[in-house]
C-alpha atoms as a PDB file:
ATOM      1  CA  UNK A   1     -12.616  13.671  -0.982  1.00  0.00           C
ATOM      2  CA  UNK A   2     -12.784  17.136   0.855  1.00  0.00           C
ATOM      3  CA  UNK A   3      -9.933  19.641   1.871  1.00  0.00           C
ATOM      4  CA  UNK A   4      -6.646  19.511   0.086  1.00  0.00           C
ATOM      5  CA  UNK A   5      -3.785  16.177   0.054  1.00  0.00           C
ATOM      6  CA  UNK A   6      -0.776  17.801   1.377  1.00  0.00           C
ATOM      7  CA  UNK A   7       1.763  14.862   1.257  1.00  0.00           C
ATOM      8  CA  UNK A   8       2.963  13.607   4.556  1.00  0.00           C
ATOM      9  CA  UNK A   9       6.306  14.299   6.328  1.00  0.00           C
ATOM     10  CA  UNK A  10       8.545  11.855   4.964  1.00  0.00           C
ATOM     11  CA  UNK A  11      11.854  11.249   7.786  1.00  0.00           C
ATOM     12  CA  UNK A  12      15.034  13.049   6.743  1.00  0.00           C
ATOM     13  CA  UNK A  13      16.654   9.105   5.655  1.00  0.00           C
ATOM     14  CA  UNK A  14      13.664   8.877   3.701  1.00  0.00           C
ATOM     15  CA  UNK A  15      12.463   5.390   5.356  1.00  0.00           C
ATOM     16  CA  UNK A  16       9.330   6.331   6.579  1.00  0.00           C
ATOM     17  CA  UNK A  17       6.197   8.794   6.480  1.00  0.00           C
ATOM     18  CA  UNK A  18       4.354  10.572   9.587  1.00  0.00           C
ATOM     19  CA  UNK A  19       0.376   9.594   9.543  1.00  0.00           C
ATOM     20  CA  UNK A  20      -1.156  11.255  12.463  1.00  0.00           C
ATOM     21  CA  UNK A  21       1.800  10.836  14.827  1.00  0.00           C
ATOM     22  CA  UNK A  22       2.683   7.183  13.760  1.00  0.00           C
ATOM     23  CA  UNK A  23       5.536   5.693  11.209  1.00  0.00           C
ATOM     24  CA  UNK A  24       4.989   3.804   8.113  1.00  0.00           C
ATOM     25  CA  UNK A  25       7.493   2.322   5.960  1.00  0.00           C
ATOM     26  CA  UNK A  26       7.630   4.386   2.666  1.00  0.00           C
ATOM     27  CA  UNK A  27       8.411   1.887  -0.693  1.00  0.00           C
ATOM     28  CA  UNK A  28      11.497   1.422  -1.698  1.00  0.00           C
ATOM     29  CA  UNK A  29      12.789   4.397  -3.631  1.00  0.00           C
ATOM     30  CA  UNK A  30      14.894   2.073  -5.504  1.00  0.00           C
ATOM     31  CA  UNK A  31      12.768   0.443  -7.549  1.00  0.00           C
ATOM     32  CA  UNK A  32      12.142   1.429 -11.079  1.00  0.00           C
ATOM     33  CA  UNK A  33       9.309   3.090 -11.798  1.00  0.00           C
ATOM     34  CA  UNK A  34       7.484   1.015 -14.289  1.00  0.00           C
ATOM     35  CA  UNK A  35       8.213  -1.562 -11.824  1.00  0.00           C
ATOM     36  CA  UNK A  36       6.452   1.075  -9.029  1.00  0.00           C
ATOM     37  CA  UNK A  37       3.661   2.160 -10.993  1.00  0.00           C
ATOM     38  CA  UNK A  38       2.799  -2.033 -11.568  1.00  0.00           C
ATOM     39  CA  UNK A  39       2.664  -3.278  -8.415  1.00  0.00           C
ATOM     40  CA  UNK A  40       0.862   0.002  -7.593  1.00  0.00           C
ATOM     41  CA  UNK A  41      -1.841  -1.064  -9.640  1.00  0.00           C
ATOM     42  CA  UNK A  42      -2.095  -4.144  -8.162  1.00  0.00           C
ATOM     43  CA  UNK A  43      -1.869  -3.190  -4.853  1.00  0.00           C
ATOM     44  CA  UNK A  44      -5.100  -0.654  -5.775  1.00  0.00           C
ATOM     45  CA  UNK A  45      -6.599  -3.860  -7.741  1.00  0.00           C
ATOM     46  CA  UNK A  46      -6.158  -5.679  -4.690  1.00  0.00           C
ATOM     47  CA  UNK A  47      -7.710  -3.371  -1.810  1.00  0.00           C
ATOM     48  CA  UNK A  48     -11.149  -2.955  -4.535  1.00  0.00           C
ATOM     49  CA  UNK A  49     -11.158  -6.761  -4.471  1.00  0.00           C
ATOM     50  CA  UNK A  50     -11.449  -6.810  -0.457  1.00  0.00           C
ATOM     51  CA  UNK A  51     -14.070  -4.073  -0.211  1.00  0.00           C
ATOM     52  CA  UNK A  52     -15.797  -6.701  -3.349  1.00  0.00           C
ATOM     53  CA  UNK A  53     -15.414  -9.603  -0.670  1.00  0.00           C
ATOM     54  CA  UNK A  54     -16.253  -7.386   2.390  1.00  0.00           C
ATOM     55  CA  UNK A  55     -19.372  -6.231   0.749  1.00  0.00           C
ATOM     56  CA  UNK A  56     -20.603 -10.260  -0.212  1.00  0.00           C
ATOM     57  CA  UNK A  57     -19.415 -11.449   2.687  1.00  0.00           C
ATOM     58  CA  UNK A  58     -17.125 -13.887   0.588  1.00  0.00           C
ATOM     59  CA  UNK A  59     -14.702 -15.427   2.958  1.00  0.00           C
ATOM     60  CA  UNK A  60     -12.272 -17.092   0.666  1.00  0.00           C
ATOM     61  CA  UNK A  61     -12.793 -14.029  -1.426  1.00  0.00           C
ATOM     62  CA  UNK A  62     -11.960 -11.935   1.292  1.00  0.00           C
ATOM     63  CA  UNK A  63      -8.831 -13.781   2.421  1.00  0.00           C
ATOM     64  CA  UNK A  64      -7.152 -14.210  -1.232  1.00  0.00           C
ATOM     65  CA  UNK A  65      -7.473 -10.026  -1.393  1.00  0.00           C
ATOM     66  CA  UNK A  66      -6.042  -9.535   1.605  1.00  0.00           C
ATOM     67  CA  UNK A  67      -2.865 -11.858   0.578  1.00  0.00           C
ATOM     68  CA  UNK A  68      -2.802  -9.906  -3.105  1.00  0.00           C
ATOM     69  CA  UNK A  69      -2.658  -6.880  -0.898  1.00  0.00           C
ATOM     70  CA  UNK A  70       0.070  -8.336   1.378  1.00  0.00           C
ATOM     71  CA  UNK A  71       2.261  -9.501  -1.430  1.00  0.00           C
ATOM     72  CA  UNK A  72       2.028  -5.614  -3.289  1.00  0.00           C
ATOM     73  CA  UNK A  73       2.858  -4.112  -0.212  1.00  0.00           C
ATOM     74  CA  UNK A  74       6.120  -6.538   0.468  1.00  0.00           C
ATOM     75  CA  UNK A  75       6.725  -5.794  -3.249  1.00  0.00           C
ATOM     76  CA  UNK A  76       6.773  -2.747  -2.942  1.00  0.00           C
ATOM     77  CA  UNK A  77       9.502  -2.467   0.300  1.00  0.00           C
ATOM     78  CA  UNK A  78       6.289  -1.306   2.782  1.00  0.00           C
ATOM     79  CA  UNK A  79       6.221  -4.988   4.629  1.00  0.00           C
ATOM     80  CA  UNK A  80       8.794  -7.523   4.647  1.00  0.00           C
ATOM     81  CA  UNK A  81      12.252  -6.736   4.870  1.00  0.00           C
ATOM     82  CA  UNK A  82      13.165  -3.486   4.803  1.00  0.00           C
ATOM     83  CA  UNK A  83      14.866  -2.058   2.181  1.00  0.00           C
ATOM     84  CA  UNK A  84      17.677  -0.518   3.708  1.00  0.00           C
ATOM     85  CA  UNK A  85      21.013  -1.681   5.179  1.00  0.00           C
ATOM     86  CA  UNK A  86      20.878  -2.695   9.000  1.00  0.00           C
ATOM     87  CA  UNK A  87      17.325  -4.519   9.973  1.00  0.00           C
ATOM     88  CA  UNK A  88      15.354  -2.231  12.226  1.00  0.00           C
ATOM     89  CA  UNK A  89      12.666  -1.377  11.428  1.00  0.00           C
ATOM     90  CA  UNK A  90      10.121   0.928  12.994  1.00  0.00           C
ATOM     91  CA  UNK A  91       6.858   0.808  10.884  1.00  0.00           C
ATOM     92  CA  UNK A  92       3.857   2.130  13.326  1.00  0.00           C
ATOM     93  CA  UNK A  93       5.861   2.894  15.543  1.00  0.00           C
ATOM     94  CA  UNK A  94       5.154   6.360  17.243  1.00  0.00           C
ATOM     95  CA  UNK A  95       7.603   9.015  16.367  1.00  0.00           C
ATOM     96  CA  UNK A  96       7.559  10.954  19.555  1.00  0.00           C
ATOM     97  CA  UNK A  97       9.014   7.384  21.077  1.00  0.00           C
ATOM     98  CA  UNK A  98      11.935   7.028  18.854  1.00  0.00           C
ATOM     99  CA  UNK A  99      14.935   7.847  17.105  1.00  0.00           C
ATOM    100  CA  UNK A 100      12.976  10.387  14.855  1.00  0.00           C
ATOM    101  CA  UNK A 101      11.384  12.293  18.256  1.00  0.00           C
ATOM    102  CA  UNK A 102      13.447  15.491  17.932  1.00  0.00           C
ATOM    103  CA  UNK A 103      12.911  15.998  13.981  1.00  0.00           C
ATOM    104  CA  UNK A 104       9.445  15.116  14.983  1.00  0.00           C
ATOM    105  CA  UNK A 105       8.866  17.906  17.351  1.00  0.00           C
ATOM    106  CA  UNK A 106       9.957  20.415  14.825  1.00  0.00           C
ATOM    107  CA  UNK A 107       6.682  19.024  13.239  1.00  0.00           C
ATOM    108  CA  UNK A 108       3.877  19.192  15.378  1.00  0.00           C
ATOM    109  CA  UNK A 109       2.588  22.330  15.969  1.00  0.00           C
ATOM    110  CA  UNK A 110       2.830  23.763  19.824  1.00  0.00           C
ATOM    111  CA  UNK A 111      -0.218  23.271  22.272  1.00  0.00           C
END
């Protein structure tokens, strides 16, 4: 990996990170970190397991990864419900087109 890994903007409630303009749903801060750092390492097990299948063409292979990947990342508070009170929930959304717009502008640079 070139250049340097400056952590994304994370929103001021914490819910969600900024990737090139668009929300994602960050894990749930709540959970202990053990707990974190295990279904991390599944969730990295997992995603190695579909570029396994991707690269033998294994279908079944393929499709039990991507569920192993699905199930870390509802573990984790990224997919599923969310982990906060009230249920909306704006994963991939773009921030310019919600709530989040005005903090977001303080963001991107001008041009």
């Amino acid at each position: 990996m070139t250049g340097s890994a400056t952590a994304p903007p994370v929103t001021p409630d914490g819910r969600y990170i900024v990737v090139r303009g668009r929300l994602w749903r960050r894990a749930n801060p709540a959970l202990p970190e053990p707990e974190r750092q295990a279904i991390v390492a599944r969730l990295m097990d997992a995603r190695r397991a579909v570029g396994r299948a991707l690269k033998s063409g294994d279908r079944e292979a393929l499709a039990a990864a991507r569920g192993a990947v699905d199930s870390a990342k509802v573990a984790l508070g990224e997919r599923g419900p969310v982990w906060w009170q009230g249920g909306e929930d704006l994963n991939r959304h773009l921030a310019r087109n919600t709530r989040y717009a005005e903090w977001y502008a303080t963001l991107a640079p001008a041009g």
